[in-house]
Structures are given as structure tokens and as C-alpha cells.
Protein backbone atom coordinates (compact mmCIF):
# COMPACT_ATOMS: atom_id res chain seq x y z
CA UNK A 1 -177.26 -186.84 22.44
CA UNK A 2 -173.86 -188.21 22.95
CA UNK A 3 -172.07 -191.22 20.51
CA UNK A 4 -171.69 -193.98 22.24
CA UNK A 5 -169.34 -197.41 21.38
CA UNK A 6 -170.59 -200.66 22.71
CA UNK A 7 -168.33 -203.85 22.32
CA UNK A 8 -169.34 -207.31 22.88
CA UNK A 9 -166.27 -210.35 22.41
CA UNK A 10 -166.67 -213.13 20.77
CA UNK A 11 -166.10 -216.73 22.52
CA UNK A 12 -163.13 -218.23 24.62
CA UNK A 13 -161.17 -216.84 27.33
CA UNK A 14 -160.04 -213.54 27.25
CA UNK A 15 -157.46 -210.88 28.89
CA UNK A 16 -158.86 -208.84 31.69
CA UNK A 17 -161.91 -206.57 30.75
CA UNK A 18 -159.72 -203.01 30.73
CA UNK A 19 -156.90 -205.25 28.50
CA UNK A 20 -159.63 -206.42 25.99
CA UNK A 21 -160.95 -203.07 26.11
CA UNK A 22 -158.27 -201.35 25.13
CA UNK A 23 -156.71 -203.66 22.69
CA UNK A 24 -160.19 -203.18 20.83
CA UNK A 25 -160.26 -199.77 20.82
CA UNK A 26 -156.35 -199.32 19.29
CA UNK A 27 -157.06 -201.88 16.78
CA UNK A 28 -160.15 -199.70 15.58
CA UNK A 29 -158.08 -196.41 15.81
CA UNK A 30 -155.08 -198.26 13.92
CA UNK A 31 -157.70 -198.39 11.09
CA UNK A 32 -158.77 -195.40 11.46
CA UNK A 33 -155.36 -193.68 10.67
CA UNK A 34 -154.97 -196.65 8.16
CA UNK A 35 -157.99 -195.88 6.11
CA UNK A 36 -159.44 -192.72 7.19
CA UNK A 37 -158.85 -189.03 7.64
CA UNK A 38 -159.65 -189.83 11.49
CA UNK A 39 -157.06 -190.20 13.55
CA UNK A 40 -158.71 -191.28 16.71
CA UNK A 41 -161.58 -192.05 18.17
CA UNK A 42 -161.77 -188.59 20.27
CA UNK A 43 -164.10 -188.27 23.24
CA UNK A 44 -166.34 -191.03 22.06
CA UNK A 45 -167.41 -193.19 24.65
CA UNK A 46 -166.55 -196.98 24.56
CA UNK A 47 -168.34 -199.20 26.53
CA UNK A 48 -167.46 -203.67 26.53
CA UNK A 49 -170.42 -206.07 27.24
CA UNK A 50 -167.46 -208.27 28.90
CA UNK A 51 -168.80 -212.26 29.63
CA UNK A 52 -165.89 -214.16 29.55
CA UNK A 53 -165.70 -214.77 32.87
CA UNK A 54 -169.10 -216.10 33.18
CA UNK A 55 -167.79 -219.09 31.25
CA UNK A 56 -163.90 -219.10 32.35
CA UNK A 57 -163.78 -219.51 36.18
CA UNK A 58 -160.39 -219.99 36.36
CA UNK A 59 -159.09 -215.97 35.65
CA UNK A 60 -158.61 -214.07 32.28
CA UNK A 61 -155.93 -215.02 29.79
CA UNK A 62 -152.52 -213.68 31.05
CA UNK A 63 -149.86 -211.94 28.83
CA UNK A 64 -147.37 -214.75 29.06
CA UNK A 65 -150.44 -217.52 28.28
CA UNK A 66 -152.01 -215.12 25.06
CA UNK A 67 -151.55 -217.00 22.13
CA UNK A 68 -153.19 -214.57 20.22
CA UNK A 69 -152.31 -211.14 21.58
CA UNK A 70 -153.24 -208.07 19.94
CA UNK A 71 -150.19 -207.28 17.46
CA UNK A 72 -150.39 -204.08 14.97
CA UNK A 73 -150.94 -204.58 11.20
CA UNK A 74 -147.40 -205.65 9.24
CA UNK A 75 -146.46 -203.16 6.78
CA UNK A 76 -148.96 -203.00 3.89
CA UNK A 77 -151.00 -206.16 5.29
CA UNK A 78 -154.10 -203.95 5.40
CA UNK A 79 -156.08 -204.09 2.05
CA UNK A 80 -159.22 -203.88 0.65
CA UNK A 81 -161.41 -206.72 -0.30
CA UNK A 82 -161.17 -208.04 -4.32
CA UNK A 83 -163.85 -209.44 -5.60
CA UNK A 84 -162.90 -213.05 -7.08
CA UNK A 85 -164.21 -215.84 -8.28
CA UNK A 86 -166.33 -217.16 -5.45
CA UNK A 87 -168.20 -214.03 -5.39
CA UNK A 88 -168.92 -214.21 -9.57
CA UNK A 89 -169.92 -217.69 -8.68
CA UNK A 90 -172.71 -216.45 -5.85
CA UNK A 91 -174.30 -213.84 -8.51
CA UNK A 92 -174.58 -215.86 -11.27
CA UNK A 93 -176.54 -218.56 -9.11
CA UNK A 94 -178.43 -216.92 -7.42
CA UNK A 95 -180.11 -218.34 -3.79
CA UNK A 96 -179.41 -222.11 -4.44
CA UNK A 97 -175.17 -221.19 -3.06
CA UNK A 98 -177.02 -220.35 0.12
CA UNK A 99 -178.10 -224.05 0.58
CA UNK A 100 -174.69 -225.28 -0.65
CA UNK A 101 -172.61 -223.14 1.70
CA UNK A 102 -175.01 -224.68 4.83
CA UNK A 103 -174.41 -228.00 3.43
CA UNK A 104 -170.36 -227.64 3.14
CA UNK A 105 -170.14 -227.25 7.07
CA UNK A 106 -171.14 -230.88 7.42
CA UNK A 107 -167.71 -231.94 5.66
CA UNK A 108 -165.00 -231.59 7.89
CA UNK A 109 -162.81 -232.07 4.81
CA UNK A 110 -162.93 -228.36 3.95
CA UNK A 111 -161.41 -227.01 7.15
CA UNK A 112 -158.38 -227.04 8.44
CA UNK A 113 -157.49 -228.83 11.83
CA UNK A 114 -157.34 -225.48 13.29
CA UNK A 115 -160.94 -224.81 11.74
CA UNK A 116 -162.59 -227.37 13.07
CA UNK A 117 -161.60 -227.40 16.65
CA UNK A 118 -162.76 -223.86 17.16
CA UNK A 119 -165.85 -224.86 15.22
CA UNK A 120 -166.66 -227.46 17.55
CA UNK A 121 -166.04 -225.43 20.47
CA UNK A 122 -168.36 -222.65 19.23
CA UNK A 123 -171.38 -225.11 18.96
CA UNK A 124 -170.46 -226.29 22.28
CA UNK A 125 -170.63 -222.56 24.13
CA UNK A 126 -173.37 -222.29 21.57
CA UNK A 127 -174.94 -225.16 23.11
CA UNK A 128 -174.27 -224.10 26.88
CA UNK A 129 -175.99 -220.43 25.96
CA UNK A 130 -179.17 -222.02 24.48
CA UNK A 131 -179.79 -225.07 26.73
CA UNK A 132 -178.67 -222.97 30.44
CA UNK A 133 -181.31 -220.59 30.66
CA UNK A 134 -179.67 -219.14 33.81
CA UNK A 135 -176.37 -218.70 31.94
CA UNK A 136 -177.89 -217.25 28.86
CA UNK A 137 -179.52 -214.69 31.26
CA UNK A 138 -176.47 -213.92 32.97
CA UNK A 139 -174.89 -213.24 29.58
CA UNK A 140 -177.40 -211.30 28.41
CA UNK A 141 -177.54 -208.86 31.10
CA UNK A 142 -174.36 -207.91 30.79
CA UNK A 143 -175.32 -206.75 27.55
CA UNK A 144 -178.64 -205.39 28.54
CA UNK A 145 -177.46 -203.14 31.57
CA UNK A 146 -175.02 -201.64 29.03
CA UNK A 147 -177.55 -200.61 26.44
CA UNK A 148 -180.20 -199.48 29.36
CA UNK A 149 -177.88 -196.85 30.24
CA UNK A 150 -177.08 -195.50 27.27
CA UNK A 151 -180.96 -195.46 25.84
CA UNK A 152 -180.71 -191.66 25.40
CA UNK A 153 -177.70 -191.78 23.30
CA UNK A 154 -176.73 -192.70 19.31
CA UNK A 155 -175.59 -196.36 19.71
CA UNK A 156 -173.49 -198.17 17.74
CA UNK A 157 -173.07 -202.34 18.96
CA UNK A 158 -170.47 -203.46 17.50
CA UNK A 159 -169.80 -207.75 17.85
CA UNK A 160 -167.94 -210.38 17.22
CA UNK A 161 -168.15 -214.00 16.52
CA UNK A 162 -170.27 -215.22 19.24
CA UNK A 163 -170.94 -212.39 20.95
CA UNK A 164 -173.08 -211.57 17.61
CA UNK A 165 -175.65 -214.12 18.39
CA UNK A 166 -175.73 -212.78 21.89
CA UNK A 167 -176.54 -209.47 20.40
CA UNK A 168 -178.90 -210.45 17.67
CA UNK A 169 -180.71 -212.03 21.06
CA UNK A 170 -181.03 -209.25 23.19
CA UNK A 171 -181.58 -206.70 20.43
CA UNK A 172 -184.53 -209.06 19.47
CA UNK A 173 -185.62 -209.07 23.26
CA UNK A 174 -185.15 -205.38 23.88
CA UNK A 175 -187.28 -204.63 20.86
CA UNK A 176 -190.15 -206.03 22.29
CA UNK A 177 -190.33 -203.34 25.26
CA UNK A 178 -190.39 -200.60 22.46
CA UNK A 179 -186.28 -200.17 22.90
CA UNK A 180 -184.09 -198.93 20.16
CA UNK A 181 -180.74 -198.66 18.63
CA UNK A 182 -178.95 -196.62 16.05
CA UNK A 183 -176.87 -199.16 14.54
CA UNK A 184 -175.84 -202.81 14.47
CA UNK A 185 -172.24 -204.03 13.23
CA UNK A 186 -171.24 -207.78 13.12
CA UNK A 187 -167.97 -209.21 12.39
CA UNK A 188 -167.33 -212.98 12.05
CA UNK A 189 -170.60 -214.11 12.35
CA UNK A 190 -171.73 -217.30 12.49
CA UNK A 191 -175.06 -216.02 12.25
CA UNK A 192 -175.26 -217.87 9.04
CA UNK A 193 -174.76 -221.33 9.88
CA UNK A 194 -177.67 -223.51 9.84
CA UNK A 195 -177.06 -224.95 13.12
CA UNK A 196 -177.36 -220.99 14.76
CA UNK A 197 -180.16 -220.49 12.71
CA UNK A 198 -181.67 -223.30 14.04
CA UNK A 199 -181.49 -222.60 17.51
CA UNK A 200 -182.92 -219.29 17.21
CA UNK A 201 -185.86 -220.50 15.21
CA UNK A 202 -186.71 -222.48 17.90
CA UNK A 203 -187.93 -219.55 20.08
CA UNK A 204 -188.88 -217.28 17.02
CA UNK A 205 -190.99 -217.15 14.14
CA UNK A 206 -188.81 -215.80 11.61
CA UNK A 207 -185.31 -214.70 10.98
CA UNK A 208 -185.21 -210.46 10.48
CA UNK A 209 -183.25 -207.52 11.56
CA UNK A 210 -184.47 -206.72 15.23
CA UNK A 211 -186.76 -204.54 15.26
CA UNK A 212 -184.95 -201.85 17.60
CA UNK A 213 -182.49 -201.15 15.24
CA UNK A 214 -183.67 -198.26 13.23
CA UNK A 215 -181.03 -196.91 11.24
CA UNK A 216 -177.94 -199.61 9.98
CA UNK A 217 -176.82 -203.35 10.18
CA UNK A 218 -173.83 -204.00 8.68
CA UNK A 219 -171.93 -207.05 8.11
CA UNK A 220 -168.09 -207.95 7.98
CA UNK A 221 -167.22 -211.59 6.96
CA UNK A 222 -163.59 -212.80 6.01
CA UNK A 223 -164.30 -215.52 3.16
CA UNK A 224 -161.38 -217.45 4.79
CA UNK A 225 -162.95 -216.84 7.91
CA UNK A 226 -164.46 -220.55 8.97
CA UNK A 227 -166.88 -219.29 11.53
CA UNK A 228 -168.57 -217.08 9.14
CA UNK A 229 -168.50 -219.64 6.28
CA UNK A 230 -171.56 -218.01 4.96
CA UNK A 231 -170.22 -214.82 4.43
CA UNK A 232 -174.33 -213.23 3.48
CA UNK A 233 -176.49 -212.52 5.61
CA UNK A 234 -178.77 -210.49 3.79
CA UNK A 235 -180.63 -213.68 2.51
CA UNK A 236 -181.20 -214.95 5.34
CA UNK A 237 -182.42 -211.86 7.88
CA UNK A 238 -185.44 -210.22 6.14
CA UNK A 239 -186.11 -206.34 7.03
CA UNK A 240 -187.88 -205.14 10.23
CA UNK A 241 -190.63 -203.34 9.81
CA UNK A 242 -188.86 -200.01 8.91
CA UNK A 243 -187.32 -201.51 6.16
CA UNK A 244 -183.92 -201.78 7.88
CA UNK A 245 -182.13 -205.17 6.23
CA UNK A 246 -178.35 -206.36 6.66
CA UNK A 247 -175.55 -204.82 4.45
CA UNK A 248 -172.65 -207.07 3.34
CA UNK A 249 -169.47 -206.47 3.13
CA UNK A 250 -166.84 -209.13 2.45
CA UNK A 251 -163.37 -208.25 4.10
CA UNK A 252 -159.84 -209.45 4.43
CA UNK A 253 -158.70 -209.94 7.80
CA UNK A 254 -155.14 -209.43 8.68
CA UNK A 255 -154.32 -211.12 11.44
CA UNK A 256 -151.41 -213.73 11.20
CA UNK A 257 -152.97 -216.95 10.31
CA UNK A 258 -156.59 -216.11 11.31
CA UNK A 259 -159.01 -214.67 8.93
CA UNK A 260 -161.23 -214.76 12.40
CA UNK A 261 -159.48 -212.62 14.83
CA UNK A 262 -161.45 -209.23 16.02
CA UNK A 263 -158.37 -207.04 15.83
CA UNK A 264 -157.59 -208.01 12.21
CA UNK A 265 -161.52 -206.98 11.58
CA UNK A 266 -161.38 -204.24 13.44
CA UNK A 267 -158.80 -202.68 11.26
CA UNK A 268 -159.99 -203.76 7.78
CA UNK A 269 -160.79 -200.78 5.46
CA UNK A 270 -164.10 -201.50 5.07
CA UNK A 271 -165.02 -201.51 8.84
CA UNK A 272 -163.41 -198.48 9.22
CA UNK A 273 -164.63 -196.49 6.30
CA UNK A 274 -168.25 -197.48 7.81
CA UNK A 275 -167.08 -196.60 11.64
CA UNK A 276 -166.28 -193.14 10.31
CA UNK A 277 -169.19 -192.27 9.06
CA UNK A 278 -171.14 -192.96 12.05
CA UNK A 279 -168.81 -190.56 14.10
């Protein structure tokens, strides 16, 4: 049984599918050699559920138009997570912060202009994917066809941002027809927000880890990231039925002036510490 990488992107336009590709997969060896005694991903095979242009018509994001290219870490910009005061304040009150966090997206006040805008624009594609049932399917499948081929092989989905709702949704899906998965990683989720929640409970009956996924989900939130503004999961996603639940992990993301960025999460010790051991 062969070890198989599948990547899905999060929203907005992106470079061409090999350029995405392989920025993704040096950002995950940078950690790698950063924070492991791996120094490469070897003969592992990557696969990327690429959608971006089902939504951008107009081309992928050239080199000279990249605002946000795919840069290596800065010397010694790569650390581990603290714990601080935010987190002391989450134990010591227990599941009411949950309801707080939800309600703090409502107030615009909190988030920088930046924060906002991409905000809004992830409700909108958020909108597009739920109320377009042709485009949601054409997203999906992309997705779908990947995991199909590799059914006879150790998985390991690994998502960002959007593309984490898209495959929370077709993991759910593919459960049904007795499908399964090894493991499930998510980075910058908005999972958590109410209004994604939302959505999804309109065509389901409860929030859990699909039930394909029969051996890890893990979760990597920034707390500075503003898409994943409620940074645990685990509270909200009860276990499947084999007692598989979602594993937090708060991270700090690297990337110059976004805590959101894949490559920055990509490279964070804590991804790459849980990477290894799945290799």
C-alpha cells in the first residue's frame, strides 16, 4: 500500500496547478528540514485537488501579478506555538468562549481592513459553493476523482482555508458509499464559524468527523489567523462512530503579515512534527 499526499487550496486565484503544486510541496519539505530529522518528502506521492479555475476564468495568477508568492521562512521566523493568555482564558471557562468567539465575528471592529475584505469574500465563494449546485459538483469532483484513485492507498488530505469545507463535504459524501481515508489535516479553517456551520447543517443532521476517516483529524489554526477565528474545533465536530474526533493544535504562522497563508502553515513545527509521523 503506497503513501499518498493529497492537497486541496484554499480560496482565490491561484498560480498554475504544477506552480501551486510545487510551491506546496517545498514549503512542507522546508519544515521538514526545519523541524524534523526528514529531509524530504522522498518518493511519496503528491497529488492537488486544483479548483481555482472553476471560479477564475480569466487564467491563473502570474509571477509578476502574485502578491503573495511563496517566499522561504526568514531566519529564525519558524517557532513553536506558546501558550498565552487567551488559551488560560478558554480552560478556565469552559464551553461558554465557544459562543463568544461566534459572536465576535459579527463586529467588524476586531479585524483589520485586510481581515475583513477576505472575510467577506470567503462567505461570498462560500455562498457561490452552497447555493450553485452545479458548481459545488464541479468542485467536488475534482476532489472526488483524486481520492477514487488512490482508494487502495494510506491517504493523507491535507486542506486549507476553504478548500477544508470542500473536504469536510466530500469526505462526508464519500462516507456514505462505505469509502475511507487514513487521515484528515486542516489548516486555516473556517470550519468554525457559525455562518459555515450553518450552511452545512442545512443538509446534515449533526456536525462530526466524517465517517471515512478512520485513523486522524488534525487541526492547525493561527490565533491571529481571522479566517479561523475559532481556533477549536474539537467542540464543535463530535466523533464518528469509531471514535475518531478532531485534534487541536494552535500554531504560529510565518508568513509576512498573514497568519493565514498555506506556506507559512505548511512549515510550522507542529504541522510538520505530525506530517512526519504519518510518513
Amino acid at each position: 500500500m503506497a503513501k499518498v499526499i493529497v492537497l486541496i487550496h484554499g480560496r482565490s486565484n491561484k498560480p498554475a496547478p504544477a506552480t501551486l503544486k510545487d510551491n506546496w510541496i517545498e514549503a512542507i519539505q522546508e519544515g521538514l528540514r526545519a523541524n524534523t530529522s526528514l529531509t524530504s518528502l522522498g518518493d511519496t506521492k503528491i497529488e492537488m485537488a486544483y479548483y481555482a479555475d472553476l471560479h477564475y476564468t480569466g487564467g491563473p495568477v502570474n509571477d509578476v501579478d502574485n502578491s503573495e508568492p511563496y517566499k522561504e521562512a526568514a531566519l529564525g521566523s519558524i517557532k513553536r506555538y506558546k501558550k498565552g493568555f487567551f488559551d488560560r482564558i478558554r480552560k478556565l471557562s469552559g464551553d461558554w468562549i465557544e459562543g463568544v468567539v461566534d459572536s465576535v465575528e459579527e463586529y467588524s471592529g476586531v479585524f483589520s481592513h485586510l481581515a475583513r475584505s477576505v472575510a467577506k469574500k470567503l462567505l461570498r465563494d462560500l455562498g457561490k459553493y452552497y447555493s450553485q449546485p452545479t458548481f459545488r459538483r464541479s468542485v467536488n469532483n475534482r476532489l472526488e476523482d483524486i481520492l477514487k484513485k488512490h482508494r487502495d492507498d494510506e491517504v493523507i488530505l491535507v486542506s486549507h482555508s476553504m478548500g477544508t469545507i470542500i473536504a469536510y463535504e466530500v469526505l462526508r459524501d464519500m462516507g456514505k458509499t462505505g469509502y475511507q481515508i487514513d487521515h484528515f489535516i486542516t489548516m486555516g479553517s473556517p470550519l468554525g464559524m457559525a455562518a459555515v456551520q450553518g450552511n452545512m447543517l442545512n443538509h446534515r443532521n449533526q456536525l462530526r468527523t466524517p465517517s471515512c476517516v478512520t485513523k486522524s483529524w488534525a487541526n492547525f489554526s493561527d490565533p491571529g489567523d481571522y479566517v479561523c477565528i475559532d481556533t477549536h474545533l474539537a467542540d464543535d465536530y463530535s466523533r464518528n462512530s469509531t471514535n475518531i474526533g478532531v485534534k487541536d493544535h494552535l500554531v504560529c504562522n510565518d508568513y509576512p503579515n498573514n497568519e493565514h497563508k498555506s506556506y507559512g502553515y505548511l512549515r510550522t513545527p507542529e504541522f510538520s512534527e505530525h506530517l512526519a509521523s504519518l510518513l
